[in-house]
Protein backbone atom coordinates (compact mmCIF):
# COMPACT_ATOMS: atom_id res chain seq x y z
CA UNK A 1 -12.25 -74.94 101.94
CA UNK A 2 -12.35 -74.45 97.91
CA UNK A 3 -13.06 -77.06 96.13
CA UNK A 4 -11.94 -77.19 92.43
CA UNK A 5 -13.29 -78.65 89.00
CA UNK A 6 -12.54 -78.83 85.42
CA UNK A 7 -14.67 -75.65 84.63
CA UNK A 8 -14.27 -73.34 88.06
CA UNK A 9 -13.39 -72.95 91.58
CA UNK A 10 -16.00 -72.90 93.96
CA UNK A 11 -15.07 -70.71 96.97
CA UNK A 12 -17.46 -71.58 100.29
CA UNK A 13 -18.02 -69.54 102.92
CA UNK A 14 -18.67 -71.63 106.15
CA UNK A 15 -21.28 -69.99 108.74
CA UNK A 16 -20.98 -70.92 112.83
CA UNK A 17 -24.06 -70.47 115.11
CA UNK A 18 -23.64 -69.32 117.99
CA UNK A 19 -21.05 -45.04 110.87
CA UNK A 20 -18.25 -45.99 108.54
CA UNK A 21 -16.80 -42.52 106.67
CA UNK A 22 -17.80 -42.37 103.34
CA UNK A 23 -14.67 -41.87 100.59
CA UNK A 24 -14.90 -39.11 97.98
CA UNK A 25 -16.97 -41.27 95.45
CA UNK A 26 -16.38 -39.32 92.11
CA UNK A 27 -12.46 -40.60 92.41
CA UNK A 28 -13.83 -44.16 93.30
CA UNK A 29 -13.65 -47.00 90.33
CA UNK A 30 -17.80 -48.44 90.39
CA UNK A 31 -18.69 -51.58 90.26
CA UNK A 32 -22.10 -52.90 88.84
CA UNK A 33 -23.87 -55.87 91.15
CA UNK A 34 -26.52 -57.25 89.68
CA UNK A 35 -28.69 -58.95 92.99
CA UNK A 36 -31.56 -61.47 91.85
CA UNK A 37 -33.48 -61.97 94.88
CA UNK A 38 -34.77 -65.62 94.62
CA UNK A 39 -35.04 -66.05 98.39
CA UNK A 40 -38.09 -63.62 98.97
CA UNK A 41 -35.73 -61.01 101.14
CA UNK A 42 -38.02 -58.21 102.45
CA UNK A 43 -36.88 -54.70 100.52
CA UNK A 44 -36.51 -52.73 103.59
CA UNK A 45 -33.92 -55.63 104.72
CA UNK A 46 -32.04 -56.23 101.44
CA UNK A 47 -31.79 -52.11 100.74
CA UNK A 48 -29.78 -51.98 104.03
CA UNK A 49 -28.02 -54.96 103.74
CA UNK A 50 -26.93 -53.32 100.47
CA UNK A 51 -26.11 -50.36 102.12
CA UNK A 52 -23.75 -52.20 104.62
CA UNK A 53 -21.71 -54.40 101.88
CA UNK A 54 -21.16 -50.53 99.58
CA UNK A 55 -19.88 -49.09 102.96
CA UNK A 56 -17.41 -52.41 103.06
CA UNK A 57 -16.34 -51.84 99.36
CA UNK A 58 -16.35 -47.62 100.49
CA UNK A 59 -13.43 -48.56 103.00
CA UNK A 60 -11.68 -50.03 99.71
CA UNK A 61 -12.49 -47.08 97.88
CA UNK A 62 -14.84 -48.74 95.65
CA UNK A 63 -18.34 -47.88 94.82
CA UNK A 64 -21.00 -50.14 94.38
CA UNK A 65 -23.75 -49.85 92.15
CA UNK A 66 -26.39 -52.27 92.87
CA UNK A 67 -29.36 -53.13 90.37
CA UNK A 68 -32.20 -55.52 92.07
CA UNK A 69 -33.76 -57.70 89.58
CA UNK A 70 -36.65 -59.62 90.21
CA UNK A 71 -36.43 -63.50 89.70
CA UNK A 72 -38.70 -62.78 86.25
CA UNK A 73 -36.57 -60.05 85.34
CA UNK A 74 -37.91 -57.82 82.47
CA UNK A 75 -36.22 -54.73 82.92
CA UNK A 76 -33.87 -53.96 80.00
CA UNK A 77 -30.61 -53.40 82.78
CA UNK A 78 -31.50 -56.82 84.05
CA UNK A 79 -31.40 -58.43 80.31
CA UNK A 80 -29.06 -56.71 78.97
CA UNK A 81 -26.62 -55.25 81.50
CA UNK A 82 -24.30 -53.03 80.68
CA UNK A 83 -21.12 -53.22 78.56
CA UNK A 84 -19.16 -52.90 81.88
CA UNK A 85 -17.82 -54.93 83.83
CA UNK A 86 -20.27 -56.37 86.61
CA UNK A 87 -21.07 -59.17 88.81
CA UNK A 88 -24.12 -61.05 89.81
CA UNK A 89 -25.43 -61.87 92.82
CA UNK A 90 -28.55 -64.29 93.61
CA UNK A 91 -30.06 -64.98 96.70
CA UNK A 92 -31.41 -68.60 97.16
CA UNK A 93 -32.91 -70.01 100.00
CA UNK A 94 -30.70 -72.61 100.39
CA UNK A 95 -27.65 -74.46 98.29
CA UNK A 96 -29.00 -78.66 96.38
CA UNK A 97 -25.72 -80.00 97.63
CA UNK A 98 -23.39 -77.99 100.00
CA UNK A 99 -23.19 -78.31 103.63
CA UNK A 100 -25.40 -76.69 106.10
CA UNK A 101 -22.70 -74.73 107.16
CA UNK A 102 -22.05 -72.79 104.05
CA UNK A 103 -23.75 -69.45 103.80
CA UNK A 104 -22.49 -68.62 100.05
CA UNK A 105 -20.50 -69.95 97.27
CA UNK A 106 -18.30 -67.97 94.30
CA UNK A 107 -17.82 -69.72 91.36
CA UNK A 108 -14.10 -68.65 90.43
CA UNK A 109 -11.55 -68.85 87.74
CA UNK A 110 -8.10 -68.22 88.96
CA UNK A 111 -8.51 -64.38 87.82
CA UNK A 112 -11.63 -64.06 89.45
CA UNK A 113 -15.48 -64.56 88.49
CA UNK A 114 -18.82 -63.21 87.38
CA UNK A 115 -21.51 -64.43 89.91
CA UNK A 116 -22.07 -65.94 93.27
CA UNK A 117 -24.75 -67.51 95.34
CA UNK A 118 -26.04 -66.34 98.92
CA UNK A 119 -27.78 -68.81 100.82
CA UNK A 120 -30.59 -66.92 102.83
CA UNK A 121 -31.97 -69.78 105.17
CA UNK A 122 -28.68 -70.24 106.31
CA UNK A 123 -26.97 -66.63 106.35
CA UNK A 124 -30.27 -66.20 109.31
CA UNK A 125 -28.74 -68.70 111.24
CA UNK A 126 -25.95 -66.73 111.75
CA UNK A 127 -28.08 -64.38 114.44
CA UNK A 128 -28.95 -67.27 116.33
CA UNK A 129 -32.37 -67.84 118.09
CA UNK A 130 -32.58 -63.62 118.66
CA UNK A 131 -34.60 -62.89 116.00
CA UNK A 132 -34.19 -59.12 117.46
CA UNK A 133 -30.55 -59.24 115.97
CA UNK A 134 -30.62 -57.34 112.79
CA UNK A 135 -30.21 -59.31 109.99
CA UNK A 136 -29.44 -56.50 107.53
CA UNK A 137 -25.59 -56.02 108.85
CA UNK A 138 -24.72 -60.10 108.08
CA UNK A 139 -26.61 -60.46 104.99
CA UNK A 140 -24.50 -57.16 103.57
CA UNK A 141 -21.44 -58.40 104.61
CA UNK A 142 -21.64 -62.29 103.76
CA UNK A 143 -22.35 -60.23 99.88
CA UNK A 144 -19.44 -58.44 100.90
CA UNK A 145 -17.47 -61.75 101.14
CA UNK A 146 -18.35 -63.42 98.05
CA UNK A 147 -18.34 -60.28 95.96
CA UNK A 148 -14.37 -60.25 97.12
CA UNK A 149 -14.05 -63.43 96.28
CA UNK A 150 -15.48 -62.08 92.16
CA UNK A 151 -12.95 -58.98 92.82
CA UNK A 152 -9.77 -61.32 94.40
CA UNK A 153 -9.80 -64.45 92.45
CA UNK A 154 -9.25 -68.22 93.63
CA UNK A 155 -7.32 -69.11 96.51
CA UNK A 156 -8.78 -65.43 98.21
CA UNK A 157 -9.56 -66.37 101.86
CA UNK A 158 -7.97 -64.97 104.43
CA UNK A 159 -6.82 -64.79 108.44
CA UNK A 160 -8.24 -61.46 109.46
CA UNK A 161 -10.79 -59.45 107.69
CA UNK A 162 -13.91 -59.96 106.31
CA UNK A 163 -12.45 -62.86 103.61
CA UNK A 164 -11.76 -65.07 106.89
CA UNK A 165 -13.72 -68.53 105.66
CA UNK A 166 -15.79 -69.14 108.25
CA UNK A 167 -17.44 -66.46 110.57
CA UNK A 168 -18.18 -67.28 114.50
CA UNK A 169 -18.74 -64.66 117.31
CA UNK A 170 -15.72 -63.13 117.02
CA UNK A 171 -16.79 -62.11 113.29
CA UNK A 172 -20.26 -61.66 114.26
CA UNK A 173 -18.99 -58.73 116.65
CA UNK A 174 -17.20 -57.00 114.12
CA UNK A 175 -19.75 -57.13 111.71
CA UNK A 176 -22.24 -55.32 114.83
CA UNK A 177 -19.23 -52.88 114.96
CA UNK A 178 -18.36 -52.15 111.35
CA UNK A 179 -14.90 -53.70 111.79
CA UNK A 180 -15.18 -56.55 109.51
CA UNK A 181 -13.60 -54.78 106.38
CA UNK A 182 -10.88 -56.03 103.87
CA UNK A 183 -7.08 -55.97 104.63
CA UNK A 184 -5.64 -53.17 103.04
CA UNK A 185 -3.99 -55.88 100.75
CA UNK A 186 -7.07 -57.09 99.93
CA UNK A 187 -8.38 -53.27 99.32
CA UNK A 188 -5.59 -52.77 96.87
CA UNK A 189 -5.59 -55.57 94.95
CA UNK A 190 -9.43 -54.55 94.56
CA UNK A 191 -8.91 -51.23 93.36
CA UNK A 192 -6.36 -52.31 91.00
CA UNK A 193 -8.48 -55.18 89.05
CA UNK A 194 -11.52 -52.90 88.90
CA UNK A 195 -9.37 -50.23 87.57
CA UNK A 196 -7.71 -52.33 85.07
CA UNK A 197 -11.64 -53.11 84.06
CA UNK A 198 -12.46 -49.29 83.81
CA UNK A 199 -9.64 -48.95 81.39
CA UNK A 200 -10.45 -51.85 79.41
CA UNK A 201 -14.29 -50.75 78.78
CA UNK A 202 -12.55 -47.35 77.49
CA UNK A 203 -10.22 -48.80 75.41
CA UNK A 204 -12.29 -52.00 74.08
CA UNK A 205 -15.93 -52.07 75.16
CA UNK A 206 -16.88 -55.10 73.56
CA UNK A 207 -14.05 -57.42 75.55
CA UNK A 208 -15.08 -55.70 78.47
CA UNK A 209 -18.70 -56.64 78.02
CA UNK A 210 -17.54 -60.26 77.73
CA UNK A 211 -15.87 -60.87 80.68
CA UNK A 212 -18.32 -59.14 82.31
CA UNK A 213 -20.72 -61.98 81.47
């Protein structure tokens, strides 16, 4: 469940053990995802897990474009994004404080936020002991999740669909079968906020670069 404070709202997504068609992208509003791997994810498996989330956001008609910084980053996108809107993502091992069973965490304002954490250690025990299950698929959905949560502000979980706050077998299925998307509620209200971003980098780039940070 949420949990709120003076500054934020922390949004948790709770873990249990146990080809989508691409849009027409030049009509899609982008989004810019900034992904500092601190969790030591191997490249071939965060590329496709990647891959997975930008075909969740693709059913939403959103774009994703992802920029991997290292932990040292030194590349001038990774210190000085953009002056468009974007969101962060870093990938930790594990969270200092929250439960086992949380696999990430958004840290919200009631319009939305600027960067989450994934926790990798735990997001792996979603598969089980079958260390044959691709962990790609989960890992690109569970960024999926929290990246909604950025996109859909506090208060953003859900009874179907991929913002459902905590993921068991049933969800685990889904995500095998490319069926754990956002409610076309959800994909709306996405499109809409991102839009209203787009408009506001046209129309006053340097507000837009602060709420981006």
């Amino acid at each position: 469940m949420p949990q709120t404070s003076r500054a934020s709202l922390v949004a948790i997504l709770s873990c249990a053990i146990l080809g989508w068609a691409q849009k027409d992208q030049a009509r899609n509003p982008q989004l810019a995802v900034f992904v500092y791997d601190r969790a030591e994810v191997s490249r071939v498996t965060l590329e496709e897990a990647e891959r997975d989330a930008a075909r969740v956001f693709a059913r939403s008609d959103l774009d994703i474009a992802w920029v991997n910084c290292p932990p040292q980053a030194t590349s001038p996108a990774c210190v000085h994004p953009p002056a468009v809107f974007h969101a962060t993502i870093r990938l930790i091992p594990r969270p200092l404080t929250l439960p086992d069973a949380a696999c990430g965490v958004a840290f919200l304002s009631d319009d939305g936020g600027a960067y989450a954490d994934v926790f990798f250690d735990h997001v792996k025990r979603l598969r089980g002991d079958d260390e044959h299950v691709n962990l790609a698929p989960i890992l690109g959905h569970v960024m999926a999740h929290e990246i909604g949560h950025l996109l859909l502000g506090s208060h953003s979980h859900s009874q179907s669909g991929i913002m459902q706050g905590q993921w068991h077998n049933e969800q685990l299925t889904k995500v095998s079968q490319g069926g754990l998307l956002f409610t076309a509620e959800q994909a709306e209200q996405i499109r809409t906020r991102v839009a209203s971003w787009v408009k506001a980098v046209s129309s006053s780039p340097g507000r837009a670069e602060a709420r981006g940070q």
